[in-house]
C-alpha atoms as a PDB file:
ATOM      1  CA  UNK A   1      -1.025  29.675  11.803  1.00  0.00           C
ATOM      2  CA  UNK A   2      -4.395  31.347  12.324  1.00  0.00           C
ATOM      3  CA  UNK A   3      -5.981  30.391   9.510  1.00  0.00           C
ATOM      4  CA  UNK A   4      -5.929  27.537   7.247  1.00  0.00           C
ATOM      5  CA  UNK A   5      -7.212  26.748   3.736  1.00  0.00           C
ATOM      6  CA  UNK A   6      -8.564  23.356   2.929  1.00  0.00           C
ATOM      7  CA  UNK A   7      -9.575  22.285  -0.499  1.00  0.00           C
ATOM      8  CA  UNK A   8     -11.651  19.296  -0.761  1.00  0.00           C
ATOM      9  CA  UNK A   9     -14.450  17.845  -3.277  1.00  0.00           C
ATOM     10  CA  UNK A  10     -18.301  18.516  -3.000  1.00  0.00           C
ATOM     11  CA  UNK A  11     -18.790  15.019  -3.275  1.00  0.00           C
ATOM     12  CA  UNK A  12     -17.926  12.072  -0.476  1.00  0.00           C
ATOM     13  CA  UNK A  13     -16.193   9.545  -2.229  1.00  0.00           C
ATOM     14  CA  UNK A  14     -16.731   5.923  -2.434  1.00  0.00           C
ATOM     15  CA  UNK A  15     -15.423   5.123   1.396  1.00  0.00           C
ATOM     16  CA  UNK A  16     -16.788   6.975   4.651  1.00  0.00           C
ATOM     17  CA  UNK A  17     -13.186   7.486   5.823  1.00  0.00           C
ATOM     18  CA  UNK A  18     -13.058  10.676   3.713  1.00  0.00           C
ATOM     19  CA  UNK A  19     -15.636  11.953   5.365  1.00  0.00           C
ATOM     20  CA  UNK A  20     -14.453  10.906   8.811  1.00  0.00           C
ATOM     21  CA  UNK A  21     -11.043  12.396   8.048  1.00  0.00           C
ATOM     22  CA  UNK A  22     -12.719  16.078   6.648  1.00  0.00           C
ATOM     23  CA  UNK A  23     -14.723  15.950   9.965  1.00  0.00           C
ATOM     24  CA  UNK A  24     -12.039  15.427  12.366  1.00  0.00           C
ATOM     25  CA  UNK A  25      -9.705  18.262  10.425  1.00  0.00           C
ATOM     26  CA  UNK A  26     -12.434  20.413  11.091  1.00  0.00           C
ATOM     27  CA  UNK A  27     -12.672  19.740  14.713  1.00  0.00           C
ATOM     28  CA  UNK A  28      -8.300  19.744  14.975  1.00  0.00           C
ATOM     29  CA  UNK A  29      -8.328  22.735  13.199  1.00  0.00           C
ATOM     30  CA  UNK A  30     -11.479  24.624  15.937  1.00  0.00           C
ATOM     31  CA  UNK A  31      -9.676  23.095  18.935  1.00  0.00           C
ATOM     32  CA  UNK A  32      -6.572  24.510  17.612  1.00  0.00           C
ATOM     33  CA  UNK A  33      -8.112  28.094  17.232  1.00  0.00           C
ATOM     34  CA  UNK A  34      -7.278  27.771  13.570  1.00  0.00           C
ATOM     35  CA  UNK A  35     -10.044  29.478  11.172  1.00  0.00           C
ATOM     36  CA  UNK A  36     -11.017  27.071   8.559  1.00  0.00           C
ATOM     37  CA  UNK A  37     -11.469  29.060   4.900  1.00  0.00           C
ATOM     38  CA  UNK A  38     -13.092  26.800   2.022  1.00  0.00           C
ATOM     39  CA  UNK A  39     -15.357  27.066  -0.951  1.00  0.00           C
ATOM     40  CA  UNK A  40     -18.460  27.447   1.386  1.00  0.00           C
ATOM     41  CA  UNK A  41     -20.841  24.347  -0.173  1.00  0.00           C
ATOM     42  CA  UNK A  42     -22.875  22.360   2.556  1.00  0.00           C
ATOM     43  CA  UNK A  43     -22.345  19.397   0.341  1.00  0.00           C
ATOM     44  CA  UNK A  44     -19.817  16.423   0.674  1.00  0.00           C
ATOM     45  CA  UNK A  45     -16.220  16.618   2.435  1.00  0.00           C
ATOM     46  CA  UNK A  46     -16.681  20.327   2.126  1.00  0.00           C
ATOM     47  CA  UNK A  47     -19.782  20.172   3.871  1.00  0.00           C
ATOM     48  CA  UNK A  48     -17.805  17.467   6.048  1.00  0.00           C
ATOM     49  CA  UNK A  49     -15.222  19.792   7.124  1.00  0.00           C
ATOM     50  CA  UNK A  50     -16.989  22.881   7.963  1.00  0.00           C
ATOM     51  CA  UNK A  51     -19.575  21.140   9.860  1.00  0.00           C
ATOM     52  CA  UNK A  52     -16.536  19.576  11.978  1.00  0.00           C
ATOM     53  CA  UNK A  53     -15.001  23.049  12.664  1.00  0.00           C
ATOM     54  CA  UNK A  54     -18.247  24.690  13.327  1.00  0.00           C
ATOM     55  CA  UNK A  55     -19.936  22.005  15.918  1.00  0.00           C
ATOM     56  CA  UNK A  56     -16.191  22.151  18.102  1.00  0.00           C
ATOM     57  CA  UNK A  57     -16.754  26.380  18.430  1.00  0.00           C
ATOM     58  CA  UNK A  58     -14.585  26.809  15.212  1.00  0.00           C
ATOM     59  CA  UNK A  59     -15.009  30.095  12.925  1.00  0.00           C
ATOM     60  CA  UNK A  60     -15.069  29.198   9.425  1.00  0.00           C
ATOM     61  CA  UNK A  61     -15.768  31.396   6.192  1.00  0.00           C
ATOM     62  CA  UNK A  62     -17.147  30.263   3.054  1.00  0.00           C
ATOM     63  CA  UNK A  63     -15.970  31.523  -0.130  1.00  0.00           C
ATOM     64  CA  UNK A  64     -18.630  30.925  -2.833  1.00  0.00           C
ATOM     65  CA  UNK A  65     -19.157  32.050  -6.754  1.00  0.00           C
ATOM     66  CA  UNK A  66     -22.611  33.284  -7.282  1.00  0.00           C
ATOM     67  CA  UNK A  67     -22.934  31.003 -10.109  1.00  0.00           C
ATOM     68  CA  UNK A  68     -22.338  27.653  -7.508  1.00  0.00           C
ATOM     69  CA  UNK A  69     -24.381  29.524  -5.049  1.00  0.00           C
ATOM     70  CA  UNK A  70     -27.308  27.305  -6.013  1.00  0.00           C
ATOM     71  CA  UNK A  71     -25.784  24.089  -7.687  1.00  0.00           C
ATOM     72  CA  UNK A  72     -23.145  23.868  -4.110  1.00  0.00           C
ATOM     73  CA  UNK A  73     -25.979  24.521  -1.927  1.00  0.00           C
ATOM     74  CA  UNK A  74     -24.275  27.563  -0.032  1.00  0.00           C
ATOM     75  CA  UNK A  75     -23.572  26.594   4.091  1.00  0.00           C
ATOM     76  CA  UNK A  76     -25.959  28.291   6.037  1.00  0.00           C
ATOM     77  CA  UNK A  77     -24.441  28.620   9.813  1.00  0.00           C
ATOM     78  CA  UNK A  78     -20.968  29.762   8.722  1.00  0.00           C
ATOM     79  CA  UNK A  79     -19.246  32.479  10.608  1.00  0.00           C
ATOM     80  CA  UNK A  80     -18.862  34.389   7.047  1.00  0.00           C
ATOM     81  CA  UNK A  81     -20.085  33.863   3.675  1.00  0.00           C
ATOM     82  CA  UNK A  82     -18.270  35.711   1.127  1.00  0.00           C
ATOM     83  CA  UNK A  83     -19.597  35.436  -2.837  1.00  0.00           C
ATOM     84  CA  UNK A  84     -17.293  36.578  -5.479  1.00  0.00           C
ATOM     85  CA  UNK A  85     -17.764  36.222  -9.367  1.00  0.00           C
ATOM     86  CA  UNK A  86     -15.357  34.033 -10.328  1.00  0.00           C
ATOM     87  CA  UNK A  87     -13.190  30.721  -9.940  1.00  0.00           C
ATOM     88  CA  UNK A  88     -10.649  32.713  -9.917  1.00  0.00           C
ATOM     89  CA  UNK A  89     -11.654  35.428  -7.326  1.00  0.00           C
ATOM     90  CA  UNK A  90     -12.306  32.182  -5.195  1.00  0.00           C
ATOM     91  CA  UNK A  91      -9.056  31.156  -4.864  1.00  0.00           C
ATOM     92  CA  UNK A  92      -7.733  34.457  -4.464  1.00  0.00           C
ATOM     93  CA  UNK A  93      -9.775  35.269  -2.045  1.00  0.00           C
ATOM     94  CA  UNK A  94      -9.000  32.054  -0.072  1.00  0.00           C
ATOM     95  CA  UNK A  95      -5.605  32.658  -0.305  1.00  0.00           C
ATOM     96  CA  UNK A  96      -5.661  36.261   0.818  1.00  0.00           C
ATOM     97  CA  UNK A  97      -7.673  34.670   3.741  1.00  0.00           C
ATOM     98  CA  UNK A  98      -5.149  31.855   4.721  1.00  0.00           C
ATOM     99  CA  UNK A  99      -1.754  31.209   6.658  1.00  0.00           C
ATOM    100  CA  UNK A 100      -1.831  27.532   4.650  1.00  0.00           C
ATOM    101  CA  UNK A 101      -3.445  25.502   2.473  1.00  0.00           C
ATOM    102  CA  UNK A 102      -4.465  21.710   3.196  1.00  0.00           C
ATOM    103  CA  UNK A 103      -5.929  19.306   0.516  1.00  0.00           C
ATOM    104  CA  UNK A 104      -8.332  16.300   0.763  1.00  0.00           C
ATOM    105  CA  UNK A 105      -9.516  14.302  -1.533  1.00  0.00           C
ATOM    106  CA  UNK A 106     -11.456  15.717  -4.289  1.00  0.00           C
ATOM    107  CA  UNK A 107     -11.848  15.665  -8.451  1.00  0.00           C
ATOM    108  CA  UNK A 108     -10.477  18.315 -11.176  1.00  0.00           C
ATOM    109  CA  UNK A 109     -11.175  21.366  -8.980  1.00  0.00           C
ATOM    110  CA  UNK A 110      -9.690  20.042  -5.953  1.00  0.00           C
ATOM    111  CA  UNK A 111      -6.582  19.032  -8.069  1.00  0.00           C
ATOM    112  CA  UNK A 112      -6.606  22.342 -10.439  1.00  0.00           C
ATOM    113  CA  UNK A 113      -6.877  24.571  -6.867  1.00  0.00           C
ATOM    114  CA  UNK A 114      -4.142  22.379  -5.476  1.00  0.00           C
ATOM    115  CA  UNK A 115      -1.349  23.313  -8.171  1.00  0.00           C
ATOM    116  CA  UNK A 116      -2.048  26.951  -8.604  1.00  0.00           C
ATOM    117  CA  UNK A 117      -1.446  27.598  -4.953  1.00  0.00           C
ATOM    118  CA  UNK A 118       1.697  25.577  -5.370  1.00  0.00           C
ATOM    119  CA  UNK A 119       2.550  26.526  -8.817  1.00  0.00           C
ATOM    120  CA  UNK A 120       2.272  30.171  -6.855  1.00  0.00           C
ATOM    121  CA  UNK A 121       4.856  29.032  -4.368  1.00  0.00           C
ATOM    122  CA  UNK A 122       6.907  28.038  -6.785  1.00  0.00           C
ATOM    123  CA  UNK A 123       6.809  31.491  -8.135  1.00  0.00           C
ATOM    124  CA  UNK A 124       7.105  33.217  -5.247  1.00  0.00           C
ATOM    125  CA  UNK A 125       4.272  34.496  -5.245  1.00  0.00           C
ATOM    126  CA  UNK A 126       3.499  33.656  -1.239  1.00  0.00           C
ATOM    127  CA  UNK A 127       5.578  31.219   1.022  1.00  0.00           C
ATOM    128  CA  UNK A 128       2.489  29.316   2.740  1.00  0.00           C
ATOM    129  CA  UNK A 129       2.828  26.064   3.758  1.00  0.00           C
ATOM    130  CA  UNK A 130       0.706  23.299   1.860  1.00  0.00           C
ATOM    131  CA  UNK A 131       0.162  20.104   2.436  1.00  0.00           C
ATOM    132  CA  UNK A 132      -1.893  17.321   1.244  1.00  0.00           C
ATOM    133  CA  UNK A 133      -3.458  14.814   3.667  1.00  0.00           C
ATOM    134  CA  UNK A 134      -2.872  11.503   1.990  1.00  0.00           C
ATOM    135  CA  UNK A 135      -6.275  10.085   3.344  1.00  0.00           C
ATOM    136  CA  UNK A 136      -6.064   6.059   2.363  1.00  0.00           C
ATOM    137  CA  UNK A 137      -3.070   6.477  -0.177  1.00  0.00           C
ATOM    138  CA  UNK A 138      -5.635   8.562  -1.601  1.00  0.00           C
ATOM    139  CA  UNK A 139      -2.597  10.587  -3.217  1.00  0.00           C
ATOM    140  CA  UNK A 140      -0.093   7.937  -3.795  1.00  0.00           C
ATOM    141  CA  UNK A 141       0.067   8.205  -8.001  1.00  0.00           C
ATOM    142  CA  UNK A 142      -0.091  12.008  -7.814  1.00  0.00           C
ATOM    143  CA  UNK A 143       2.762  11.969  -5.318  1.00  0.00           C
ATOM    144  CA  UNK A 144       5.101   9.678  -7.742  1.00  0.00           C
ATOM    145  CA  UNK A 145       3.916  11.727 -10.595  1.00  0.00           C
ATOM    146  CA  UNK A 146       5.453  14.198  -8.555  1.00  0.00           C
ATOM    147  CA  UNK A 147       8.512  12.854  -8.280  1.00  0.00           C
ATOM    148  CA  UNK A 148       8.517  11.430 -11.897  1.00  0.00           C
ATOM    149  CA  UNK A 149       8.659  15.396 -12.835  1.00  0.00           C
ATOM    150  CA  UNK A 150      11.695  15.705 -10.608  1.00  0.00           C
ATOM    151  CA  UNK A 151      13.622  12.829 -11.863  1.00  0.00           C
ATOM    152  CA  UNK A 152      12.749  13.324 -15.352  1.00  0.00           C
ATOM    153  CA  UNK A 153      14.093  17.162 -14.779  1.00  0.00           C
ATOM    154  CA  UNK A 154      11.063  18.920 -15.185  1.00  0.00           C
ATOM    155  CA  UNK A 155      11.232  19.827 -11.054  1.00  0.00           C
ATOM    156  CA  UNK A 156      13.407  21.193  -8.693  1.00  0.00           C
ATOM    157  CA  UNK A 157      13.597  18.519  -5.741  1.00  0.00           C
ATOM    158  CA  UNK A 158      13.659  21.827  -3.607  1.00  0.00           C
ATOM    159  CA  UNK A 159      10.397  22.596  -5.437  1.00  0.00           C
ATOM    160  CA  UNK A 160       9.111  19.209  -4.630  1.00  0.00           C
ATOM    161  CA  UNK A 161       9.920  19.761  -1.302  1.00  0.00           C
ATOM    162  CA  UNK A 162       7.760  22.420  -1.046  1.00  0.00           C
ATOM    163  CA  UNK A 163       4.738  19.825  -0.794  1.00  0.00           C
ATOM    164  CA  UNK A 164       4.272  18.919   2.677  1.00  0.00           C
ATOM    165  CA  UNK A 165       2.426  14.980   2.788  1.00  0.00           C
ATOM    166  CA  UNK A 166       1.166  12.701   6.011  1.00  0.00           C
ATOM    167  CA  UNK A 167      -1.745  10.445   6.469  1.00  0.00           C
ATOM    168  CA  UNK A 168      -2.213  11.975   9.874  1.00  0.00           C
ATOM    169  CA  UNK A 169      -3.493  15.336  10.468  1.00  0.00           C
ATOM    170  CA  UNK A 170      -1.521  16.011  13.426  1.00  0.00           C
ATOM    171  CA  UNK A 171       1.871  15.501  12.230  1.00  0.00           C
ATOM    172  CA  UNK A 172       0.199  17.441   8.859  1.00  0.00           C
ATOM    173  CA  UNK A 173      -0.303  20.415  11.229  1.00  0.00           C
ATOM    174  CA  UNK A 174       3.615  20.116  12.548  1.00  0.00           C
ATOM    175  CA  UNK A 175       4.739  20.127   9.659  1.00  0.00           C
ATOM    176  CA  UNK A 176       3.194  23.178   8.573  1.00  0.00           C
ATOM    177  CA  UNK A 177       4.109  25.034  11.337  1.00  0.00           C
ATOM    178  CA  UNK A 178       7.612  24.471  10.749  1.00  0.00           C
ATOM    179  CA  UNK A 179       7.405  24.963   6.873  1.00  0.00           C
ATOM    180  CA  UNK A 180      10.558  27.092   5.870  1.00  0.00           C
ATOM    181  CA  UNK A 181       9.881  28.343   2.214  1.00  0.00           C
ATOM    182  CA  UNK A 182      12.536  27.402   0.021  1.00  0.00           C
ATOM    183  CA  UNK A 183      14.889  30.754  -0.697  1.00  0.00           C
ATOM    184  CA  UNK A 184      15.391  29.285  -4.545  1.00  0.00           C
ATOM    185  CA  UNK A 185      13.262  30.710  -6.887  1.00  0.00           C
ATOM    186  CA  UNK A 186      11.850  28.326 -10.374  1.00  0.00           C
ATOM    187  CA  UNK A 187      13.571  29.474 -12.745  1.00  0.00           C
ATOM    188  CA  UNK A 188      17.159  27.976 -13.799  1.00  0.00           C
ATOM    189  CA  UNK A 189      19.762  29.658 -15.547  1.00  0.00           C
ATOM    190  CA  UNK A 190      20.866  28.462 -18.515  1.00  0.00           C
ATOM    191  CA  UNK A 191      23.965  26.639 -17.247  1.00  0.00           C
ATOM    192  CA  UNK A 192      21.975  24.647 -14.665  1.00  0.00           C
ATOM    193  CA  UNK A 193      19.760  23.168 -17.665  1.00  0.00           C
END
């Protein structure tokens, strides 16, 4: 992987571990020669994670709407700002830039970016790894919402297994690197319903 997406919220969250954890991806992801790509705000853990990858030599590129330009306080020592219109050109932009996508913590956009890079996976529509880094439990009820979808028959367990999940950004990274994309696509014939 040469590049890697993270997804994270502008804002810190109620415990400094959040932003201890965005830092030190940042600086795993530089000492690994992995590009960081993000939403390119100088604010909270996506402030947190840039600055992390940026102070240990890292390249990272921003990825900004015009219209946040001002309310996300654009980063100004990245190694590449890139403004686009939309929410949408964002995240398409980010994932034409990526290898992978890793979530932290984070509010509606964090969780909205999150599944429509892995309802896109789902689809077929790349084969990226993605994984979310379960800072504190941070994740916990989203992960057995998860897995209430799959046991209520609403997910493919291969789907689930799709998401890749560790408190630890190391073993995160492993796993990533040895993602195999699933060779089932979504949809179910009729006789499998």
């Amino acid at each position: 992987m040469k590049s890697i997406t993270v997804f994270c919220g502008s804002s810190f969250g109620s415990d400094d571990i959040y932003k201890e954890q965005a830092t030190l991806l940042g600086q795993n992801l530089a000492k690994q020669g992995i590009q960081l790509v993000y939403g390119g705000a100088d604010v909270g853990l996506m402030g947190s994670v840039a600055d992390g990858a940026l102070n240990a030599g890292g390249k990272v590129i921003g990825v900004l709407p015009h219209f946040l330009q001002s309310k996300e306080i654009a980063h100004r020592q990245l190694t590449e700002l890139v403004l686009v219109e939309t929410m949408h050109e964002r995240k398409t932009k980010m994932n034409e830039l990526c290898d992978g996508v890793i979530v932290l913590p984070g509010g509606y956009g964090t969780l909205e970016e999150f599944f429509e890079m892995i309802t896109w996976a789902q689809l077929g529509l790349h084969q990226k790894p993605i994984g979310l880094l379960n800072i504190d439990g941070f994740y916990d009820d989203l992960i057995r919402m998860v897995q209430t979808m799959v046991d209520k028959g609403f997910l493919k367990q291969v789907n689930r297994d799709m998401l890749l999940i560790s408190d630890c950004i190391e073993e995160l990274l492993e796993m990533m690197r040895n993602y195999k994309a699933p060779t089932v696509g979504k949809w179910i014939s009729k006789e499998e319903v």
